[in-house]
N, C-alpha and C. Protein backbone atom coordinates (compact mmCIF):
# COMPACT_ATOMS: atom_id res chain seq x y z
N UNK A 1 -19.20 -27.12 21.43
CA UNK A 1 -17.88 -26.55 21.58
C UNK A 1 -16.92 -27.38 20.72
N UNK A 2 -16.18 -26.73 20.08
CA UNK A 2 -14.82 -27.37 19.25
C UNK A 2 -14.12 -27.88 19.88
N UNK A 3 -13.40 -28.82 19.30
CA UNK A 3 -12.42 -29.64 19.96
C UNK A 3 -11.13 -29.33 20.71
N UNK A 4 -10.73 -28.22 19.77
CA UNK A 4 -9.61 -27.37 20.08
C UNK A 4 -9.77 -26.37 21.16
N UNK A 5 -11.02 -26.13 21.70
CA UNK A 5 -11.52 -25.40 22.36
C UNK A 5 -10.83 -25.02 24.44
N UNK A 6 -10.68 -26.59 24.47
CA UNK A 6 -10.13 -27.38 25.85
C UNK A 6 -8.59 -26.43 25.90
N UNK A 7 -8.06 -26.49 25.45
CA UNK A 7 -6.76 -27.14 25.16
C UNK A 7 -6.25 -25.68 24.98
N UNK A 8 -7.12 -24.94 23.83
CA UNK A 8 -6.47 -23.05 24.14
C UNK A 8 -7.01 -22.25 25.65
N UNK A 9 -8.07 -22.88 25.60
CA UNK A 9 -8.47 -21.93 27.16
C UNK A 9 -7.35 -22.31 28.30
N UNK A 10 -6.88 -23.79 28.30
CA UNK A 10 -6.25 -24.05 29.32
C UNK A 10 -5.31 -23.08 28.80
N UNK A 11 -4.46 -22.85 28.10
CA UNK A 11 -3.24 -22.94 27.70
C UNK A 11 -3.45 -20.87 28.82
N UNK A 12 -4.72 -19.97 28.27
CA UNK A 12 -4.93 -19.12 28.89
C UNK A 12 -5.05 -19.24 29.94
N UNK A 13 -5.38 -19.77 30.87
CA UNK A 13 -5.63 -20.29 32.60
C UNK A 13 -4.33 -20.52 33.00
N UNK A 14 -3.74 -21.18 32.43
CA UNK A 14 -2.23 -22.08 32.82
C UNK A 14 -1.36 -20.20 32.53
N UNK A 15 -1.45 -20.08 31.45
CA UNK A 15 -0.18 -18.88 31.62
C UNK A 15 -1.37 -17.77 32.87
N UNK A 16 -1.82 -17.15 32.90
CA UNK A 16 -2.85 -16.33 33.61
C UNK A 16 -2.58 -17.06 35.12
N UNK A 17 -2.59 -18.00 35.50
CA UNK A 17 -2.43 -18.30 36.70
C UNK A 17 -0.86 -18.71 37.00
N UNK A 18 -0.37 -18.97 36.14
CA UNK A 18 1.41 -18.84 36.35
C UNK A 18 2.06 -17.10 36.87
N UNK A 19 1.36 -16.46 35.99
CA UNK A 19 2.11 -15.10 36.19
C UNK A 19 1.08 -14.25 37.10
N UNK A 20 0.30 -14.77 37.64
CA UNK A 20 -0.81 -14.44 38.90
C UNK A 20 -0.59 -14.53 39.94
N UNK A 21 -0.92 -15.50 39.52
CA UNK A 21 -1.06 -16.74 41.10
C UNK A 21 0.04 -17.01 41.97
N UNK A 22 0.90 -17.65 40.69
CA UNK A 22 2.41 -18.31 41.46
C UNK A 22 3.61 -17.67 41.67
N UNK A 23 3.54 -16.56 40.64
CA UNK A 23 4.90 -15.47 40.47
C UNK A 23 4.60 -14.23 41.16
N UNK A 24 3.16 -14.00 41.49
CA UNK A 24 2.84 -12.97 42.49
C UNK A 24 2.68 -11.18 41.12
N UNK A 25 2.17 -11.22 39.71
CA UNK A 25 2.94 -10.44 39.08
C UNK A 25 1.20 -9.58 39.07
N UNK A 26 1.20 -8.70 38.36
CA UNK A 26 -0.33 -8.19 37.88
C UNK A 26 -0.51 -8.55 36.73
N UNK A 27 -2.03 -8.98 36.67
CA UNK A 27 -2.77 -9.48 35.39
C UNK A 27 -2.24 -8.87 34.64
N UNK A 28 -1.98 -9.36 33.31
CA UNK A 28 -2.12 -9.55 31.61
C UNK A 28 -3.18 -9.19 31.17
N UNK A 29 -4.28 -8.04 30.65
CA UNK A 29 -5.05 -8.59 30.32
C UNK A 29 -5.40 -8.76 28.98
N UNK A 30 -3.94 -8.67 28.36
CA UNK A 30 -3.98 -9.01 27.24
C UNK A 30 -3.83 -10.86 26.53
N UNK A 31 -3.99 -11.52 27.81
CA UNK A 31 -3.75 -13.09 28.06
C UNK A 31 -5.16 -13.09 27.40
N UNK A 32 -5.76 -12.72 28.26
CA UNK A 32 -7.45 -13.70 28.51
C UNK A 32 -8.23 -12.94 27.13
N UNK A 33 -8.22 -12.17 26.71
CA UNK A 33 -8.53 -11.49 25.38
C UNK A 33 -8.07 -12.27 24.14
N UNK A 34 -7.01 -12.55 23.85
CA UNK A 34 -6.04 -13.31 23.07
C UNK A 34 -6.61 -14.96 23.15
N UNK A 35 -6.53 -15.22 24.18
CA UNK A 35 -7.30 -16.64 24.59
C UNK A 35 -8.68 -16.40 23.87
N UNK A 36 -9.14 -15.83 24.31
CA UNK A 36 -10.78 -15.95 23.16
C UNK A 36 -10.57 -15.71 22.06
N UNK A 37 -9.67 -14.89 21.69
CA UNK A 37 -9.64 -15.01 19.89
C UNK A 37 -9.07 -15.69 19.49
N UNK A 38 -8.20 -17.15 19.93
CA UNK A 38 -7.38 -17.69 19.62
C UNK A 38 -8.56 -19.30 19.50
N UNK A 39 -9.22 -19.08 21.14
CA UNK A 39 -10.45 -19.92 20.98
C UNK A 39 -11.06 -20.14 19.67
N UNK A 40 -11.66 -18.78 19.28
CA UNK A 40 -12.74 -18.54 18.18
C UNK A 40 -11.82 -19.16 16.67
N UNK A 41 -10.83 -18.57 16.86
CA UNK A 41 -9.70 -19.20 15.80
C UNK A 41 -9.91 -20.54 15.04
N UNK A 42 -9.55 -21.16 16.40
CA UNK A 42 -9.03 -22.15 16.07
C UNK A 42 -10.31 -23.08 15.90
N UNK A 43 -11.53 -22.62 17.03
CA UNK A 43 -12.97 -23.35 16.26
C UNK A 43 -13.35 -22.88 14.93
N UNK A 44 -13.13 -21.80 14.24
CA UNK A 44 -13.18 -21.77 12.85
C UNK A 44 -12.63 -22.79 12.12
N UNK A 45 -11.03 -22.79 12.53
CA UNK A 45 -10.23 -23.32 11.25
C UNK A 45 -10.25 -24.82 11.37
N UNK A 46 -11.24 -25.03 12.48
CA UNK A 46 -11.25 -26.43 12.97
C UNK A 46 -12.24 -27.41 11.65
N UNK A 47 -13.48 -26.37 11.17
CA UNK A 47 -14.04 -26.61 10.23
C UNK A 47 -13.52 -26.88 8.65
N UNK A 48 -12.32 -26.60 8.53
CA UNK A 48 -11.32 -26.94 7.75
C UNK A 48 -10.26 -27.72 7.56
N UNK A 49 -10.20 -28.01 9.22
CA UNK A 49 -8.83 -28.69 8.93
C UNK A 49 -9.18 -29.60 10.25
N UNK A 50 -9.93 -30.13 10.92
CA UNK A 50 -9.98 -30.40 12.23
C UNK A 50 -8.97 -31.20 12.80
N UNK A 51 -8.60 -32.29 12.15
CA UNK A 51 -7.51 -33.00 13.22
C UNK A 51 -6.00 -32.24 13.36
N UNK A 52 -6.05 -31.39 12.14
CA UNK A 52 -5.08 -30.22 12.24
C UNK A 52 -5.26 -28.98 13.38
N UNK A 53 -6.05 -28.51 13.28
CA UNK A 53 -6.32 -27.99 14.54
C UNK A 53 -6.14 -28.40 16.05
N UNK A 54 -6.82 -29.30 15.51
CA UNK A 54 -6.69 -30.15 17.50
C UNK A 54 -5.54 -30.49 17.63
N UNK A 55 -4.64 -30.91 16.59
CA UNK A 55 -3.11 -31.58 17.08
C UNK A 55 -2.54 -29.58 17.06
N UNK A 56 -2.52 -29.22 16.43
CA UNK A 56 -2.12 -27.67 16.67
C UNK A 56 -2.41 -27.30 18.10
N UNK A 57 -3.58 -27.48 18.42
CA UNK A 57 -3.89 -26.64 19.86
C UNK A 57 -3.38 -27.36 21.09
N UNK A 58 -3.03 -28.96 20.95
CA UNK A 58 -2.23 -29.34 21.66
C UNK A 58 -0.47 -29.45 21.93
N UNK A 59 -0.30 -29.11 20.56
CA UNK A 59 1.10 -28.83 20.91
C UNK A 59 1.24 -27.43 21.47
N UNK A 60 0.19 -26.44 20.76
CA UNK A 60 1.03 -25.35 21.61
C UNK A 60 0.60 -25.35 23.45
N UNK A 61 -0.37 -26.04 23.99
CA UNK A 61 -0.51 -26.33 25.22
C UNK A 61 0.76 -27.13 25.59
N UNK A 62 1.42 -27.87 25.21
CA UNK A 62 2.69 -28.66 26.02
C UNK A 62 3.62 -27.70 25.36
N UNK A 63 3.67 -26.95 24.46
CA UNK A 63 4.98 -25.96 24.15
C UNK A 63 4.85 -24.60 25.11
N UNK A 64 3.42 -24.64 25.74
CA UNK A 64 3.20 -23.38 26.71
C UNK A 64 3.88 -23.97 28.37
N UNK A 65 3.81 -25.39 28.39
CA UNK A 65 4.28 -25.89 29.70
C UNK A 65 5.73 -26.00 29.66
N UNK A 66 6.36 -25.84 28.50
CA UNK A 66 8.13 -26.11 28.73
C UNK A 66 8.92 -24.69 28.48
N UNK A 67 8.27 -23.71 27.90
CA UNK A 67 9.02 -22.04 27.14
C UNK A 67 8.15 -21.10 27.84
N UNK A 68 9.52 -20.26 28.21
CA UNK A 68 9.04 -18.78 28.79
C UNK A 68 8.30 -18.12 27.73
N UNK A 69 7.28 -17.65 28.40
CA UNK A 69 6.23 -16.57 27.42
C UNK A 69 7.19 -14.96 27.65
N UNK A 70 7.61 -14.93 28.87
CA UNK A 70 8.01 -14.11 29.28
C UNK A 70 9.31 -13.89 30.00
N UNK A 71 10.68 -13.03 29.99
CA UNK A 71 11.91 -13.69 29.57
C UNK A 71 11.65 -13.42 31.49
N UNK A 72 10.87 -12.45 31.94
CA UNK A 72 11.03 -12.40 33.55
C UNK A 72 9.99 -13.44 34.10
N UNK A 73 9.42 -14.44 33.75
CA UNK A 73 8.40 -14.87 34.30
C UNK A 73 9.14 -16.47 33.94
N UNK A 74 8.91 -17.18 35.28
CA UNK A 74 9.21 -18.94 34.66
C UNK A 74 8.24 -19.21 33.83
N UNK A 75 8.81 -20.22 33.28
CA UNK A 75 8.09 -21.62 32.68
C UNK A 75 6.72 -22.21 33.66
N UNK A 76 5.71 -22.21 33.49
CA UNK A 76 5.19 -23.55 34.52
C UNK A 76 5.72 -24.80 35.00
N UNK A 77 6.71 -25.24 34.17
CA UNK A 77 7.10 -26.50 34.55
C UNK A 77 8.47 -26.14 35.60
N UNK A 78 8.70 -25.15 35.34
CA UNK A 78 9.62 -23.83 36.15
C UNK A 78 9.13 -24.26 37.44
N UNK A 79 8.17 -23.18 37.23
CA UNK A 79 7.21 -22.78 38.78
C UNK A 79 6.08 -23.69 39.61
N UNK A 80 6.04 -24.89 38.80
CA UNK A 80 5.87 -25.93 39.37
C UNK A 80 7.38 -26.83 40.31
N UNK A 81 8.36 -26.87 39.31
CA UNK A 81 9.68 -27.33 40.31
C UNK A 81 9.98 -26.93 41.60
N UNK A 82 9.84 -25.93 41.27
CA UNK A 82 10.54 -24.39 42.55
C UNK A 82 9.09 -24.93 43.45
N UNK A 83 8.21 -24.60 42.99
CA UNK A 83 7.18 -25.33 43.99
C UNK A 83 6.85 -26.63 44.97
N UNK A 84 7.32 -27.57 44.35
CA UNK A 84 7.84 -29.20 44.69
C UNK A 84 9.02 -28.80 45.23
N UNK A 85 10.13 -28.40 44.91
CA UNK A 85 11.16 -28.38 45.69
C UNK A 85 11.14 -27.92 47.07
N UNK A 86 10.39 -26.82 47.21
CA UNK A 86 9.82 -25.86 48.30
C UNK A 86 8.93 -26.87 49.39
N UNK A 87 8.30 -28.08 49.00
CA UNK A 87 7.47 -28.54 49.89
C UNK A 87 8.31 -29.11 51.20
């Protein structure tokens, strides 16, 4: 498995279970589709560029934890607060 590999699936799990799980909304299933081709992607271009890749697939994992994907759906770091606050 590519390096970059970790890091896009989460990024699919993390939004997929934000707008699931925590916001109560119906599947995307255009998330988890996108996530595998983004997977396959980025293990391609990893063969080209690898530490470029992997620093790529990690920023957009911490740029997926601070920006709405969706202008009705929080942030995770959102819906994690509201969550902590709630305890």
């Amino acid at each position: 498995m590519a390096s970059s590999t970790g890091p896009i699936i989460a990024i699919g799990a993390i939004t997929t279970a934000n707008r699931v799980i925590v916001n109560g909304q119906e599947i995307d299933w255009r998330v988890p589709i996108a996530t595998a081709l983004a997977a396959m992607g980025f293990a391609f271009a990893e063969r080209w560029w690898p530490r470029g890749a992997v620093a790529m697939s990690w920023l957009a994992l911490t740029g997926l934890l601070f920006v709405r994907i969706d202008p009705g759906t929080p942030a995770p770091i959102e819906s994690f607060y509201r969550w902590y606050q709630g305890r």
